[in-house]
N, C-alpha and C. Protein backbone atom coordinates (compact mmCIF):
# COMPACT_ATOMS: atom_id res chain seq x y z
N UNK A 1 108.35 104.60 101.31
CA UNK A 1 107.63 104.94 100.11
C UNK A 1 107.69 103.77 99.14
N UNK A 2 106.70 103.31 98.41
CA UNK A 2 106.34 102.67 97.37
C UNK A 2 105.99 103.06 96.39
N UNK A 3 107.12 102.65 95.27
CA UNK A 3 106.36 103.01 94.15
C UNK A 3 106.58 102.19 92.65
N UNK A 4 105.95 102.50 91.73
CA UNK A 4 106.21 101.38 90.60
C UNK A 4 106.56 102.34 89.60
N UNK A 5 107.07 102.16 88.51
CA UNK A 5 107.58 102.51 86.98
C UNK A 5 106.47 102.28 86.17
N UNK A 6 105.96 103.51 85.36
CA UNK A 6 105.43 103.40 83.84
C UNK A 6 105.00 101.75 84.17
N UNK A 7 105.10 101.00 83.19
CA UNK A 7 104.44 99.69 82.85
C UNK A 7 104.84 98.54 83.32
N UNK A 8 105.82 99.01 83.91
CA UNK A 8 106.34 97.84 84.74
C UNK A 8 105.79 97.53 86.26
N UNK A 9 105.77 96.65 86.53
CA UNK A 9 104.33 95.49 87.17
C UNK A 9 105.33 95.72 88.68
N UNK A 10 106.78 95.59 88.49
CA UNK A 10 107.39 95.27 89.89
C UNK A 10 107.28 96.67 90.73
N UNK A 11 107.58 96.82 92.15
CA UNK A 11 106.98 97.44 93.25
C UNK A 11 108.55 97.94 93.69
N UNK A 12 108.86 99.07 93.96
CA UNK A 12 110.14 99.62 94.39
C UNK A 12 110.03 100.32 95.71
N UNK A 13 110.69 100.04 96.91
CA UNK A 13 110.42 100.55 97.75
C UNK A 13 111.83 101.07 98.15
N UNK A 14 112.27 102.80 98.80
CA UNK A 14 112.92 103.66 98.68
C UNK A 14 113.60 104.01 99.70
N UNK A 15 114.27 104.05 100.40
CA UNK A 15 114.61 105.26 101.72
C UNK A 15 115.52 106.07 101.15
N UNK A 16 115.27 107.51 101.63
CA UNK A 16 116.11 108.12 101.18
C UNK A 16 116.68 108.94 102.26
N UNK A 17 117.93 109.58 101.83
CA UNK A 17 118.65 110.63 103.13
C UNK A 17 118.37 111.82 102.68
N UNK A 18 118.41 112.74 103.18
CA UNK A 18 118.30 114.79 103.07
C UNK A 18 119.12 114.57 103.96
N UNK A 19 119.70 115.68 103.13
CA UNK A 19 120.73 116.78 103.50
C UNK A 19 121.56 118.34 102.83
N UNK A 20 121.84 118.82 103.21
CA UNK A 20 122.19 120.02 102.10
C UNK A 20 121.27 120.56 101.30
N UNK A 21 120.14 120.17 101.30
CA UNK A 21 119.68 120.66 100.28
C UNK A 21 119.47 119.68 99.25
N UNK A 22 119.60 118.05 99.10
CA UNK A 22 120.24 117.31 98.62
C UNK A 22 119.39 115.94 98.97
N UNK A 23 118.99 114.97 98.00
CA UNK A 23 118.11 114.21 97.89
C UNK A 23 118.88 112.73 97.48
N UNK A 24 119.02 111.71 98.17
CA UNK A 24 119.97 110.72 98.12
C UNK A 24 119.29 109.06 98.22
N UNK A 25 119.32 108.51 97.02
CA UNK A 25 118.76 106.97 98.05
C UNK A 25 119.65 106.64 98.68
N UNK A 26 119.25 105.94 100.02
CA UNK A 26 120.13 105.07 100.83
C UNK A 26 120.23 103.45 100.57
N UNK A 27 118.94 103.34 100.18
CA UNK A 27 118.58 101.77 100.16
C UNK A 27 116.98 101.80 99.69
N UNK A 28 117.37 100.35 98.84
CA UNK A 28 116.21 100.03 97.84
C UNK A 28 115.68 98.79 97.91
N UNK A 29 114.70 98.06 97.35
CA UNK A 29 114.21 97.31 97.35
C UNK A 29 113.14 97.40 96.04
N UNK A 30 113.21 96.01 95.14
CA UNK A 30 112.42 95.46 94.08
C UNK A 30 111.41 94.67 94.66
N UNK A 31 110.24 94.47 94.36
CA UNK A 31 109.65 93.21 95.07
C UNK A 31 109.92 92.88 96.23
N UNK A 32 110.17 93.38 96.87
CA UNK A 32 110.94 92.45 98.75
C UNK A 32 112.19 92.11 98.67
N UNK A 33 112.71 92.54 97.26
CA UNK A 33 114.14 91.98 97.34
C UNK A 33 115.43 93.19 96.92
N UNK A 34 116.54 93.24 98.26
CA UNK A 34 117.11 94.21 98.59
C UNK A 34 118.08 94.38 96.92
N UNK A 35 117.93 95.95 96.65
CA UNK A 35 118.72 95.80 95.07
C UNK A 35 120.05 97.01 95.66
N UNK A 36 120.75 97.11 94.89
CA UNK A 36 121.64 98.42 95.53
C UNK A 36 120.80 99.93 94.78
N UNK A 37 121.00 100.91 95.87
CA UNK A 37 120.62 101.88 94.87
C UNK A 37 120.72 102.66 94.03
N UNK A 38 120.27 103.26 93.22
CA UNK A 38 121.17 104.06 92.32
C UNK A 38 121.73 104.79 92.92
N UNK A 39 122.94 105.37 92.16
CA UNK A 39 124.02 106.67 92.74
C UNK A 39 123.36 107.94 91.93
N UNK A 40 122.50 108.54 92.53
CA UNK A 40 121.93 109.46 91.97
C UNK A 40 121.21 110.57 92.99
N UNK A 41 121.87 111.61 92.80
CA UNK A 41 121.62 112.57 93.99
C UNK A 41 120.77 114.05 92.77
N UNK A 42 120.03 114.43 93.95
CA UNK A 42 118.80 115.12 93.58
C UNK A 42 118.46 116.45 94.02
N UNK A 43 118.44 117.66 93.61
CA UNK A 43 118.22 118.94 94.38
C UNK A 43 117.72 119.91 93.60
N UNK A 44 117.26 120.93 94.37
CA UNK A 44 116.75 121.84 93.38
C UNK A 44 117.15 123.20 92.41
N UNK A 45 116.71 123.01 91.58
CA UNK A 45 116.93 123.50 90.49
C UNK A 45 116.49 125.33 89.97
N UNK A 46 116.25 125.98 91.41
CA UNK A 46 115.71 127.12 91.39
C UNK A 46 114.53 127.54 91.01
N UNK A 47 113.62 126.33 90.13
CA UNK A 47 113.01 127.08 89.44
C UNK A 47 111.59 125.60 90.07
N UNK A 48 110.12 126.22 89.70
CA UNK A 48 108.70 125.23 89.84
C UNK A 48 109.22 123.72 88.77
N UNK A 49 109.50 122.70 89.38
CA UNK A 49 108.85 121.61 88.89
C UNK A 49 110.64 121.22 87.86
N UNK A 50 111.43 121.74 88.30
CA UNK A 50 112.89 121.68 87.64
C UNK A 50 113.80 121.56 88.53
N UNK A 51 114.55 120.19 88.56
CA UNK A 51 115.37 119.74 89.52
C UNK A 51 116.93 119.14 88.88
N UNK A 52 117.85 119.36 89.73
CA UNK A 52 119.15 119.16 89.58
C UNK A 52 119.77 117.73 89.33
N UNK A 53 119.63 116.91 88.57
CA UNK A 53 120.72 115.73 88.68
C UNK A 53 121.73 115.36 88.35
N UNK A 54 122.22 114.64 89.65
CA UNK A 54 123.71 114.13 89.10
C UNK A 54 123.80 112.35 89.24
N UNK A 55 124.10 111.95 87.89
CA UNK A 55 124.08 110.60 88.05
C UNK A 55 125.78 110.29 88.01
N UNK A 56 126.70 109.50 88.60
CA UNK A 56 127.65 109.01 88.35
C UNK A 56 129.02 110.40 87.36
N UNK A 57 128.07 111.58 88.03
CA UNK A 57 129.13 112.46 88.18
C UNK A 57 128.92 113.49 86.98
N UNK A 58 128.06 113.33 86.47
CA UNK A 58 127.09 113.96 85.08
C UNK A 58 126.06 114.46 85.62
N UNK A 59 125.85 115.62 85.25
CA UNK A 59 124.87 116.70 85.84
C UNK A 59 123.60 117.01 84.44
N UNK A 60 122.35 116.82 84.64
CA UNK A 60 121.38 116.83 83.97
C UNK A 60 120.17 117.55 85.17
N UNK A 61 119.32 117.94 83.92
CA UNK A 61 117.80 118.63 84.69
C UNK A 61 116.42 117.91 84.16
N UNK A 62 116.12 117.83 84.95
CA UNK A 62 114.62 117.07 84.91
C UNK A 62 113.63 117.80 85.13
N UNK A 63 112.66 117.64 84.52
CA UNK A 63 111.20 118.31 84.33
C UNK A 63 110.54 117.58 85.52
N UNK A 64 109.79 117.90 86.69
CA UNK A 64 109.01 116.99 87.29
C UNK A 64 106.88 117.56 87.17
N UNK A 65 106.32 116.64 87.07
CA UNK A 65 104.96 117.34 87.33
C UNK A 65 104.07 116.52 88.10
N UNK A 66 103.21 116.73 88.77
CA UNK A 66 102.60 115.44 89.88
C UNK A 66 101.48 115.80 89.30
N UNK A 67 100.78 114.98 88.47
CA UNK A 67 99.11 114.86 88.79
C UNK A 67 98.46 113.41 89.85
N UNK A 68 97.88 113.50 90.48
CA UNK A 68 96.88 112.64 91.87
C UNK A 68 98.68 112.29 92.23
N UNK A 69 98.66 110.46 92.45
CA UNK A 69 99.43 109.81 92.58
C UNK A 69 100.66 109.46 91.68
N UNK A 70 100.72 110.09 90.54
CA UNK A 70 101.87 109.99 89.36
C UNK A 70 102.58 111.31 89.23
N UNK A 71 103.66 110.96 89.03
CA UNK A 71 104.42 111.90 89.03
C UNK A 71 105.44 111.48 87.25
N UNK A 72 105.22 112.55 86.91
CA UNK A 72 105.74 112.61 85.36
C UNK A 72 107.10 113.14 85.09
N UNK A 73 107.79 112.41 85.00
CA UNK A 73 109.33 113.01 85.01
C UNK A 73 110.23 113.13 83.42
N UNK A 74 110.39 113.98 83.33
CA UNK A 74 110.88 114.44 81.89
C UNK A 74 112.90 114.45 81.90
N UNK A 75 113.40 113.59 81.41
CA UNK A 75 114.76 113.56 81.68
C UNK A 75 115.40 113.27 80.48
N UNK A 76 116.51 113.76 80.27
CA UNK A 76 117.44 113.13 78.61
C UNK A 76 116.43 112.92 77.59
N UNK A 77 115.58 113.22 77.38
CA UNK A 77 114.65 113.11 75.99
C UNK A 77 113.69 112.38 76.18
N UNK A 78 113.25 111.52 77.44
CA UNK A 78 112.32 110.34 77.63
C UNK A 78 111.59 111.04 78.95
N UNK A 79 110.59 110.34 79.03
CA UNK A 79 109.18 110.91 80.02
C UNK A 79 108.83 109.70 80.79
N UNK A 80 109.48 109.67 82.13
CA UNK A 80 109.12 108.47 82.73
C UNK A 80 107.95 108.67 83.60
N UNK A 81 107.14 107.98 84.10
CA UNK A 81 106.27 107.70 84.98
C UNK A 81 105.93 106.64 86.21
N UNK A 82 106.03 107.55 87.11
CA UNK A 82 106.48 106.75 88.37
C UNK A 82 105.20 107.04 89.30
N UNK A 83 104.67 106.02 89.56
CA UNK A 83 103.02 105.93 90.71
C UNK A 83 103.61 106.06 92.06
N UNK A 84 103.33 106.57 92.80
CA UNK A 84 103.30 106.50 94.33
C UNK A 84 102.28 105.60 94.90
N UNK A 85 102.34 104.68 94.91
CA UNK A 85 101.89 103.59 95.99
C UNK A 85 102.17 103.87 98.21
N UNK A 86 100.90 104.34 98.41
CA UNK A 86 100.83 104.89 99.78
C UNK A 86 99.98 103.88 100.62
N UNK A 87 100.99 102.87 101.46
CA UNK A 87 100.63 102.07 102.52
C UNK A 87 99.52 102.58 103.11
N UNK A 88 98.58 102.09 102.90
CA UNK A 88 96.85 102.44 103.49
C UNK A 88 96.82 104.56 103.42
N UNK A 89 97.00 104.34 101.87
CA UNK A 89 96.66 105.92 101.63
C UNK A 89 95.22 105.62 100.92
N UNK A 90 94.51 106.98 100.85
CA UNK A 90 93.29 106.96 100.61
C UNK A 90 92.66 106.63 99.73
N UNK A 91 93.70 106.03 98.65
CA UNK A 91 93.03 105.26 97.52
C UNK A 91 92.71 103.82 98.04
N UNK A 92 93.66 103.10 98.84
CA UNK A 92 93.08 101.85 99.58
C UNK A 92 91.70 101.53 100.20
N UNK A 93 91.16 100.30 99.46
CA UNK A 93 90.19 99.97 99.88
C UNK A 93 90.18 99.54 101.56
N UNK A 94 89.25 100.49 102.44
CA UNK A 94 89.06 100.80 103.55
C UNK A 94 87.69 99.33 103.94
N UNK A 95 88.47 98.68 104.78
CA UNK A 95 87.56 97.48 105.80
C UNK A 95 86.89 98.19 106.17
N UNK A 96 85.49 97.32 106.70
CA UNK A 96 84.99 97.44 107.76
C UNK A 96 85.49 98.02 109.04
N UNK A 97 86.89 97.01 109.13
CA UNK A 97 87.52 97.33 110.66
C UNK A 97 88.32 98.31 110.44
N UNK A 98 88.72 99.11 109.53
CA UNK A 98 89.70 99.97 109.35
C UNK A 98 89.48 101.53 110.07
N UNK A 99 90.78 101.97 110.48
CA UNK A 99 90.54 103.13 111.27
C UNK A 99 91.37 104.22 110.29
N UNK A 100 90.38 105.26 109.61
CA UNK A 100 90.67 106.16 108.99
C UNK A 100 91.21 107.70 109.65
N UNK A 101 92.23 108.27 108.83
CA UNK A 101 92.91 109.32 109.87
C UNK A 101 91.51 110.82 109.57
N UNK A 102 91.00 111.19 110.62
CA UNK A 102 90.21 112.63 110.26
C UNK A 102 90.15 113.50 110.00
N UNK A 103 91.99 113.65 110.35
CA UNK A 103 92.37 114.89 109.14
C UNK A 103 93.96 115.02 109.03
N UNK A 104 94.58 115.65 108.13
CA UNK A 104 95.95 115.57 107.57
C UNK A 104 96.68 115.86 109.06
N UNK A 105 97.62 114.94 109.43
CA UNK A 105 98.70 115.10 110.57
C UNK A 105 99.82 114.59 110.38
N UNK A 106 101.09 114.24 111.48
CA UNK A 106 101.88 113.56 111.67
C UNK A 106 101.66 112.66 113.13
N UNK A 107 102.10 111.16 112.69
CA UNK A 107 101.98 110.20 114.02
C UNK A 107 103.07 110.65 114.83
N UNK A 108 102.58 111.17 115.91
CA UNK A 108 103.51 111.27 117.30
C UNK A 108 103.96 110.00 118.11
N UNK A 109 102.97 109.28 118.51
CA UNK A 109 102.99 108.03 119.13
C UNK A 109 102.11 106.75 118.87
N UNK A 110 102.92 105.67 118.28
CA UNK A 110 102.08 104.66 118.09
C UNK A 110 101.69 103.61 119.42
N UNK A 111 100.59 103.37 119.69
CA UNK A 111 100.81 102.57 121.68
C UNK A 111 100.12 100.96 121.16
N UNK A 112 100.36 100.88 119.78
CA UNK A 112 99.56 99.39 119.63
C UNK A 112 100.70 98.87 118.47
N UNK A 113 100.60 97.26 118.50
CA UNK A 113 100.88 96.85 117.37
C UNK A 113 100.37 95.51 116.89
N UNK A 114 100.93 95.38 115.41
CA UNK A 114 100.28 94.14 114.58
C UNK A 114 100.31 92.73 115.53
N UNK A 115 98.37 92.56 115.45
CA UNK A 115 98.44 91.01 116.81
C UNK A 115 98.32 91.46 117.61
N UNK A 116 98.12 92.65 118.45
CA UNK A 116 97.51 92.98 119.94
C UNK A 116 96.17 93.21 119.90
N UNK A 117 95.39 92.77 120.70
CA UNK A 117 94.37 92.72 121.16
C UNK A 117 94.06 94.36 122.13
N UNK A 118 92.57 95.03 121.33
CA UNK A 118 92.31 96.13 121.77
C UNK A 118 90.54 96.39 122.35
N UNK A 119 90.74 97.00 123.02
CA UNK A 119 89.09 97.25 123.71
C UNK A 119 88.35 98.42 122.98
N UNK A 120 87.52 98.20 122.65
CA UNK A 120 86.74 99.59 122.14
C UNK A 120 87.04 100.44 123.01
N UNK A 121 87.64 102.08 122.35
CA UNK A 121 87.52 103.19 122.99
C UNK A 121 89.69 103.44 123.62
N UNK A 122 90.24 102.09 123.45
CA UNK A 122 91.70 102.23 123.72
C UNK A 122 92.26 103.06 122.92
N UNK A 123 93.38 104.03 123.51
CA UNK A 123 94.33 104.47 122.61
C UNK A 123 95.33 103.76 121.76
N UNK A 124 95.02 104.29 120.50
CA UNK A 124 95.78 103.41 119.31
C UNK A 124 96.92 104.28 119.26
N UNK A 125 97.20 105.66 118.42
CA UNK A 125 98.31 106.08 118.67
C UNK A 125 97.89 107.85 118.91
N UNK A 126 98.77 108.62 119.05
CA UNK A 126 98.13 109.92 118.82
C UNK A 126 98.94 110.74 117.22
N UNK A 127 97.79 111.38 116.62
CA UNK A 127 98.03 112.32 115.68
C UNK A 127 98.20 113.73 116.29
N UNK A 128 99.50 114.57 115.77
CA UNK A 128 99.15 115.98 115.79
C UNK A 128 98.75 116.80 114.37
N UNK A 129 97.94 117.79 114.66
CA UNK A 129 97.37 118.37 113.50
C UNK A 129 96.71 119.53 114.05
N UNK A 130 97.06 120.55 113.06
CA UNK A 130 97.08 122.18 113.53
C UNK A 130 97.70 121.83 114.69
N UNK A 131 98.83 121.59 115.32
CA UNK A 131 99.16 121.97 116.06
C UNK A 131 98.75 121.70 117.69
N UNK A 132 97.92 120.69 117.05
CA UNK A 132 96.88 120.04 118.37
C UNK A 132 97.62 118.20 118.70
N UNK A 133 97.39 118.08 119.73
CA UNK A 133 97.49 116.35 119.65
C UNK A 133 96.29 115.70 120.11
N UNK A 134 95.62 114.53 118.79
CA UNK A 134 94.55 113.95 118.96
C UNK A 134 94.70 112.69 119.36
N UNK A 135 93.99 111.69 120.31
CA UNK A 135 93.97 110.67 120.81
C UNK A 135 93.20 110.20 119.29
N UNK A 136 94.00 108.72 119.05
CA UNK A 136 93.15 108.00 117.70
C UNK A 136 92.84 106.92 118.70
N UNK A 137 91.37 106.46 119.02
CA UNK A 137 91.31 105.52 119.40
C UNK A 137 90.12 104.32 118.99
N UNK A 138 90.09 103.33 119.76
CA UNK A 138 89.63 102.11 118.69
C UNK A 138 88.16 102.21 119.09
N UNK A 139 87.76 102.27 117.40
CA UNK A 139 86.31 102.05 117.23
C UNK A 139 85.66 100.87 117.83
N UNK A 140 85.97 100.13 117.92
CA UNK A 140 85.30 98.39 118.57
C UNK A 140 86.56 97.85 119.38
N UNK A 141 86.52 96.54 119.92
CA UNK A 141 87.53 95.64 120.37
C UNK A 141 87.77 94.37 119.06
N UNK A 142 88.93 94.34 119.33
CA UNK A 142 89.42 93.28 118.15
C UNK A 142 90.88 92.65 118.57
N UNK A 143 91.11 92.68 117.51
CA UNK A 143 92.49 92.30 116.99
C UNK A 143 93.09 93.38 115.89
N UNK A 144 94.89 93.85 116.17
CA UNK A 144 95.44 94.85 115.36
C UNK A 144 95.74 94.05 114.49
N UNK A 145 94.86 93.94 112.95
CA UNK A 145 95.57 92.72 112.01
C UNK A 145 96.59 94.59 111.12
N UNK A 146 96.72 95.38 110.70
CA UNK A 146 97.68 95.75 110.21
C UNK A 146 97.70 97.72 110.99
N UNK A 147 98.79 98.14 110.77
CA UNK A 147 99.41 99.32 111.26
C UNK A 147 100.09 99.76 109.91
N UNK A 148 99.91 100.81 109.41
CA UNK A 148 99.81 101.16 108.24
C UNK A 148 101.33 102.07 108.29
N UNK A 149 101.47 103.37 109.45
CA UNK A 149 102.35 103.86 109.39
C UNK A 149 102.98 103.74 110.72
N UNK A 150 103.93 104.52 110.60
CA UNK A 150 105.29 104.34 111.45
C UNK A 150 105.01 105.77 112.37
N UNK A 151 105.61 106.02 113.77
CA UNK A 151 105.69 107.36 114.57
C UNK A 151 106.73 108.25 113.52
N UNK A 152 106.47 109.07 113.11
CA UNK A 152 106.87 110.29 112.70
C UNK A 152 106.27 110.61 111.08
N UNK A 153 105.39 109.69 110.66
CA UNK A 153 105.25 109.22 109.42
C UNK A 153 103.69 110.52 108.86
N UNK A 154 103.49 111.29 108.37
CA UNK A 154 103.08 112.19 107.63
C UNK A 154 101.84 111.22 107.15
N UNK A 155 100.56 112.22 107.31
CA UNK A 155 99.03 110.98 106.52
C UNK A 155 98.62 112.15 106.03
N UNK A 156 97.56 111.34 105.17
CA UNK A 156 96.64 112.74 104.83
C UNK A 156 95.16 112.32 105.30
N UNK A 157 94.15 113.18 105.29
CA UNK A 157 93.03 112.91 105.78
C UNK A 157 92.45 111.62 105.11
N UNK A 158 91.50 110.65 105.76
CA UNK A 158 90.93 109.30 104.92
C UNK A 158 92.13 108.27 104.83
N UNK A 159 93.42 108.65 105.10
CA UNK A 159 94.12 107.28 105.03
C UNK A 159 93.78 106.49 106.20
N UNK A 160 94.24 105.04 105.58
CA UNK A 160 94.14 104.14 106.69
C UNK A 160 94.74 103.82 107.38
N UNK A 161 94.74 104.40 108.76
CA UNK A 161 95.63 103.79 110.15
C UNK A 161 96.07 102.64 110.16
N UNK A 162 94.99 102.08 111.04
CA UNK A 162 94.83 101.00 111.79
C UNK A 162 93.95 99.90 111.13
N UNK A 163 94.11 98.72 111.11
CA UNK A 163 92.88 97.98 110.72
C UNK A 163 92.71 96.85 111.81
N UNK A 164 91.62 96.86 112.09
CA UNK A 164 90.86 96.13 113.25
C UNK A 164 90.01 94.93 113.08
N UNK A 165 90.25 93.33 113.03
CA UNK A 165 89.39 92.15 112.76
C UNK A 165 89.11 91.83 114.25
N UNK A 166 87.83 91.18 114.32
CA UNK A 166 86.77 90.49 115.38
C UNK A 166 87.95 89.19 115.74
């Protein structure tokens, strides 16, 4: 996940652990560059849009609300705003060569990667959705210039897969 702060320009990218019930960064990143992460664990709060935190052993509640891609977070008296930035999500401007997902799934299997050479009509990876598994395969022959998500990785309809140059 990618995402940026209110007005600030730099790019934060996240992993996090679940467990318990329980919302944890593992490891972070500023700009491409590895930062430690906060000690700040996250859960819910019983109630719509009201969540549990504990920072450094201090327990506080946060307001959360998502409109599109922002998510509005209400904490200690201040209202932060945090964008979700989604690796070839559907706000990304879509190439020519780009291979768009047709409807909301999860990647089961990716069978290509960045720099392989593909034939019109090859299997790129498969999506399941409803419960079905769909062959995604390549609109033309090219070159894989980018792979957007990872096997197990959650899309929504119109994001961008695959992108495909001559």
């Amino acid at each position: 996940m990618e995402w940026s702060v209110s007005d600030d320009n730099s790019r934060y990218k996240v992993t996090l652990e679940e467990g318990e019930g329980e919302v944890r960064a593992s490891s972070m990143t500023k700009d491409g560059s590895e930062i430690p992460p906060p000690r700040v664990v996250v859960s819910d709060a019983g109630k719509l849009g009201r969540l549990l935190v504990e920072s450094d052993g201090n327990h506080g509640f946060a307001h959360v609300v998502r409109f599109g891609d922002e998510w509005w977070v209400h904490i200690d008296g201040r209202t932060h705003v945090l964008k979700f930035h989604e690796q070839g999500g559907s706000g990304s401007a879509a190439s020519e060569g780009s291979l768009a997902a047709p409807m909301p799934g999860t990647i089961l299997e990716l069978m290509v990667k960045e720099g392989q050479r593909v034939r019109e009509g090859q299997p790129l990876m498969v999506l399941e959705a409803m419960k079905m598994e769909h062959r995604i395969l390549a609109p033309r022959a090219g070159e894989v210039t980018k792979v957007n998500y990872e096997q197990g990785d959650r899309v929504d309809m119109g994001s961008v897969l695959v992108e495909i140059s001559e």
